[in-house]
Protein backbone atom coordinates (compact mmCIF):
# COMPACT_ATOMS: atom_id res chain seq x y z
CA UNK A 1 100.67 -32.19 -17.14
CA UNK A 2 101.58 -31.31 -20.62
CA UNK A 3 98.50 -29.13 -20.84
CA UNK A 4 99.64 -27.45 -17.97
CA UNK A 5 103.03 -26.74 -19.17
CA UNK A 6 101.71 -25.44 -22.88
CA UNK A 7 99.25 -23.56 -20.61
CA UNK A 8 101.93 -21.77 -18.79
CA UNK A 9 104.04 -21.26 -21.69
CA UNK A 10 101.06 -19.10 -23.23
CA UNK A 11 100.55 -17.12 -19.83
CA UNK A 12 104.49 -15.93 -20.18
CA UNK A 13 104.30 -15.54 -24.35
CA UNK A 14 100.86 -13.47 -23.56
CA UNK A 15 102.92 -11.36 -21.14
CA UNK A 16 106.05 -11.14 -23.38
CA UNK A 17 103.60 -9.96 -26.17
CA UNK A 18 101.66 -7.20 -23.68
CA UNK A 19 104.87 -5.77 -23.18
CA UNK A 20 106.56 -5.46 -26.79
CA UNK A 21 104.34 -5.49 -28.71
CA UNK A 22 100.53 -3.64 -27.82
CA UNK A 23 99.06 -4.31 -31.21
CA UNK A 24 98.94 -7.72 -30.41
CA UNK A 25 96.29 -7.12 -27.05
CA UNK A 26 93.29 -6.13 -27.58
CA UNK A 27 90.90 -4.59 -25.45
CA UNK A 28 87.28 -6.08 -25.14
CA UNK A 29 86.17 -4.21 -22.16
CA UNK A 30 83.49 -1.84 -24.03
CA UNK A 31 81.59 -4.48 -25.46
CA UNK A 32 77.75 -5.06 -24.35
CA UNK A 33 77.86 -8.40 -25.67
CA UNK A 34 81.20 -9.58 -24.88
CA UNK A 35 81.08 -13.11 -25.35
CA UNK A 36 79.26 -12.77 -28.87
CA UNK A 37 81.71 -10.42 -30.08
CA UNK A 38 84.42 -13.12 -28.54
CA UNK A 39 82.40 -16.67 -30.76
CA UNK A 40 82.76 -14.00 -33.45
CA UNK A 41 86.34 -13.00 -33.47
CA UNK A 42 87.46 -16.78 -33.08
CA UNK A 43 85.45 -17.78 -36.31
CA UNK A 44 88.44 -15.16 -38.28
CA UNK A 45 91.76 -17.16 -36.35
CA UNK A 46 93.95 -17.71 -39.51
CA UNK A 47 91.70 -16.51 -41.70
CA UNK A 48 92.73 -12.92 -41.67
CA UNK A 49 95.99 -11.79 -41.83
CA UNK A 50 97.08 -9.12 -38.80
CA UNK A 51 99.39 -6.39 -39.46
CA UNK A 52 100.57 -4.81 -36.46
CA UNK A 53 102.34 -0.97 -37.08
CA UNK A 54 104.20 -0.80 -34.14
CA UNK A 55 106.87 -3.24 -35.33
CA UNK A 56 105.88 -3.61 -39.06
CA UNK A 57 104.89 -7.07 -39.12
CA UNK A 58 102.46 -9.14 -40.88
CA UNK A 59 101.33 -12.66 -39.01
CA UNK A 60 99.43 -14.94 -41.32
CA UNK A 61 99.70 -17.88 -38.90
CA UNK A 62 98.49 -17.13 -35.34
CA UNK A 63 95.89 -18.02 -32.60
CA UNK A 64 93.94 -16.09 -30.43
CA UNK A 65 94.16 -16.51 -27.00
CA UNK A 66 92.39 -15.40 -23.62
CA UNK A 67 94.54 -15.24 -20.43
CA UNK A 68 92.84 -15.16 -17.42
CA UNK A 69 94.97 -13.07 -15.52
CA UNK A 70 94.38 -10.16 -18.39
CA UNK A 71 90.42 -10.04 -17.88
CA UNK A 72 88.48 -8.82 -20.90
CA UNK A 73 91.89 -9.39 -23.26
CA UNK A 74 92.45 -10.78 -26.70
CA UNK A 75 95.63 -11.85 -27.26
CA UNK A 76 96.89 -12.59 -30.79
CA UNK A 77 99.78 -14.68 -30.56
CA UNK A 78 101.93 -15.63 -33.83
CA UNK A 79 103.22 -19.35 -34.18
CA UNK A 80 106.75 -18.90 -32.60
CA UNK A 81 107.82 -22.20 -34.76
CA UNK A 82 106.68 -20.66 -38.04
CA UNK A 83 108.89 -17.06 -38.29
CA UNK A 84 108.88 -17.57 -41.95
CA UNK A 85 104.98 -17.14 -41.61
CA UNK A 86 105.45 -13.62 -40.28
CA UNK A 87 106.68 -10.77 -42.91
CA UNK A 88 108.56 -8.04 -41.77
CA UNK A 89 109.38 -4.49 -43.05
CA UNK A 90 105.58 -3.49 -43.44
CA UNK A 91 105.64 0.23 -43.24
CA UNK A 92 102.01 1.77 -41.76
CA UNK A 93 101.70 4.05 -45.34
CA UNK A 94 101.34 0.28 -47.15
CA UNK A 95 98.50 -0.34 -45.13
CA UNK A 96 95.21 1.97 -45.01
CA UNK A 97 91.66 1.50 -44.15
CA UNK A 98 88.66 0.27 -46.49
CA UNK A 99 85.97 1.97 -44.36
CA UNK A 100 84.23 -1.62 -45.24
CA UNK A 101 83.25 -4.70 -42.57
CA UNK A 102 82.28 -7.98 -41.62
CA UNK A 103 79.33 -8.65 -40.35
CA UNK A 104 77.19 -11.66 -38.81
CA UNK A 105 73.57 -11.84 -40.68
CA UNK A 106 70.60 -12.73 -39.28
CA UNK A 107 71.37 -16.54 -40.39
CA UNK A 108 74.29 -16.95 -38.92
CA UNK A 109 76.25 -16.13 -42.25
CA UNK A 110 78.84 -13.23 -42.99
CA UNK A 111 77.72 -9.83 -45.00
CA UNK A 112 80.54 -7.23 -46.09
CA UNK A 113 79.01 -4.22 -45.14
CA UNK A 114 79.75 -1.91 -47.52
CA UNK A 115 79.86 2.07 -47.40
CA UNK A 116 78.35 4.57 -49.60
CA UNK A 117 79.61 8.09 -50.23
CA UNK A 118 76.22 8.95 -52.00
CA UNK A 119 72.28 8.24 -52.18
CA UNK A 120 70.44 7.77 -49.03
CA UNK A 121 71.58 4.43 -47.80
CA UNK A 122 75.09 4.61 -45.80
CA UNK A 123 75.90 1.27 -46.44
CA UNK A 124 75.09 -2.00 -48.28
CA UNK A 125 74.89 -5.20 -47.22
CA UNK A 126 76.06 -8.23 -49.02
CA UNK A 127 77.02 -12.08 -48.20
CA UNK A 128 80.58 -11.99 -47.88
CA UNK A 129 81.72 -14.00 -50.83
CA UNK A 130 79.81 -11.79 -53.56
CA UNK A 131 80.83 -7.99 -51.63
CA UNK A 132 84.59 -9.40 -51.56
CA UNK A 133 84.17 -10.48 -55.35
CA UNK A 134 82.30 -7.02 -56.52
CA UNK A 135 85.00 -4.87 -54.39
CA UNK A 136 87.94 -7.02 -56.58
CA UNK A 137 85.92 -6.55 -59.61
CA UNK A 138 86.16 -2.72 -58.84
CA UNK A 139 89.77 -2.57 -58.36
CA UNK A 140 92.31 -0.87 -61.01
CA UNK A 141 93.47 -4.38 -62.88
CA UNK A 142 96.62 -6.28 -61.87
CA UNK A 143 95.39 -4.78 -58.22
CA UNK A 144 93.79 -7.65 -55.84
CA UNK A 145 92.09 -7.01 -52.87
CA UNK A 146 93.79 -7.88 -49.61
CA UNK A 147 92.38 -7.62 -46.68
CA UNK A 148 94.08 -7.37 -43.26
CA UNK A 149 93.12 -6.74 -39.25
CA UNK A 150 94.79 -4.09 -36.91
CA UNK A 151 94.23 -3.67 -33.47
CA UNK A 152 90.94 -1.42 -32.94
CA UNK A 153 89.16 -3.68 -35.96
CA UNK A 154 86.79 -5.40 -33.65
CA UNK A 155 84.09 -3.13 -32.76
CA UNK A 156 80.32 -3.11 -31.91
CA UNK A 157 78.19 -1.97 -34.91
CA UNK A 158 75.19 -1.76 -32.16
CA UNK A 159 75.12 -2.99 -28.68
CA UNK A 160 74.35 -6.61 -29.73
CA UNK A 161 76.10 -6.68 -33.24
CA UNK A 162 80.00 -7.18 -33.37
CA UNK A 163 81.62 -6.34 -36.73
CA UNK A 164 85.20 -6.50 -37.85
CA UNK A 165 86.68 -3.43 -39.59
CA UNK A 166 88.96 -4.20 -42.67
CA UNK A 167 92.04 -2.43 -43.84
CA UNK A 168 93.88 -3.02 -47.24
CA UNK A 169 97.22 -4.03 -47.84
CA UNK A 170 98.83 -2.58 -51.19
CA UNK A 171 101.51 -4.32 -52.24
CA UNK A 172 102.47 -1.48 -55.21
CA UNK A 173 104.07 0.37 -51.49
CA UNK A 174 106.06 -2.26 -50.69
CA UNK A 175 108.77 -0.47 -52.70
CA UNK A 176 111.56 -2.61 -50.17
CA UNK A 177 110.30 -6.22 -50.65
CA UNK A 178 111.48 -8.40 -53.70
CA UNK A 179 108.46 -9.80 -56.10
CA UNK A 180 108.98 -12.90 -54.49
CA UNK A 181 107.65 -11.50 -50.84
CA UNK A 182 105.29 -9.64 -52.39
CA UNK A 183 103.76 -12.42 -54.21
CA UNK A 184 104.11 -13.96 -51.15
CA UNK A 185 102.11 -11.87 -48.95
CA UNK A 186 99.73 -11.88 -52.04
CA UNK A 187 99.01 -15.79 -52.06
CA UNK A 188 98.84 -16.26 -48.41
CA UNK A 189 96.26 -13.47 -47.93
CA UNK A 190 94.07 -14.62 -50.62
CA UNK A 191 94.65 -18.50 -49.71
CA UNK A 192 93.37 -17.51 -45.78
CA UNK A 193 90.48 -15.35 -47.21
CA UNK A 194 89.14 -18.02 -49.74
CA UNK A 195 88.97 -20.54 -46.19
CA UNK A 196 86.79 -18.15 -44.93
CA UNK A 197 84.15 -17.45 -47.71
């Protein structure tokens, strides 16, 4: 019974979300390989931080969820008991996109696919731990890498390869948050994104 209930209350908090806030619904009707792209997506819950521009909001504790009645939907949904693990304020300029991606390898571990601007290889592969720790070596210094998901990140790199997009989050545009948020956002990005390597 309490399953049911909990079940129900996600059905109406899945609806509430479709209609105030869109960056929280994704769409997973153009994948080939839906269900892959689906065992993939879950393996990031909590792990990434999702900013969503609509409403300029951060949500570093969430959990992904599939409703039924919205066929070929992701839903995240934020931990309604945790608000002070959602931060506010985020305007879109503060967040841009790294043009780099997640990838699953051949052994079932990540890569950071990585672009390149010159040379004849687009793009480099690496395991994720090492790309994340050469792309923070590369940064300006007192700069750390922070990556966060936006609605559209979850894509198809072929038909049977799902990849996850990253964008950056630079605190130094933050101009309206105290050092205390910022350092905030700071920990709790890094904390989620040493979990996942």
């Amino acid at each position: 019974m309490l399953q049911a209930v909990t079940a129900l209350k996600q059905i109406g908090v899945c609806v509430e979300l479709a209609n105030d806030n869109k960056d929280l619904v994704w769409d997973l009707d153009a994948f080939q390989q839906r269900q892959r792209a689906v065992d993939f997506v879950m393996s990031f819950e909590n792990k990434l931080c999702v900013y969503s521009r609509s409403v300029e909001q951060l949500y570093t504790n969430y959990n992904i969820f599939f409703p039924k009645e919205e066929a070929r939907k992701l839903v995240i949904l934020p931990d309604p008991y945790a608000p002070h693990d959602t931060f506010n304020g985020i305007p879109e300029r503060a967040v841009t996109p790294t043009g780099m991606s997640i990838v699953p390898s051949q052994d079932g571990t990540l890569s950071l696919r990585i672009p390149f601007k010159h040379g004849k290889a687009s793009h480099r592969l690496l395991p994720l731990k090492r790309g994340l720790e050469m792309v923070a070596q590369r940064l300006p210094t007192g700069k750390s890498f922070l990556p966060v998901l936006m609605k559209g990140d979850l894509r198809e790199l072929d038909s049977t390869t799902p990849c996850l997009y990253l964008n950056f989050i630079h605190l130094d545009r933050l101009a309206d948050h105290s050092e205390l948020e910022r350092t905030g956002i700071k920990g709790v990005i890094e904390t989620r994104l040493h979990s996942l390597c």
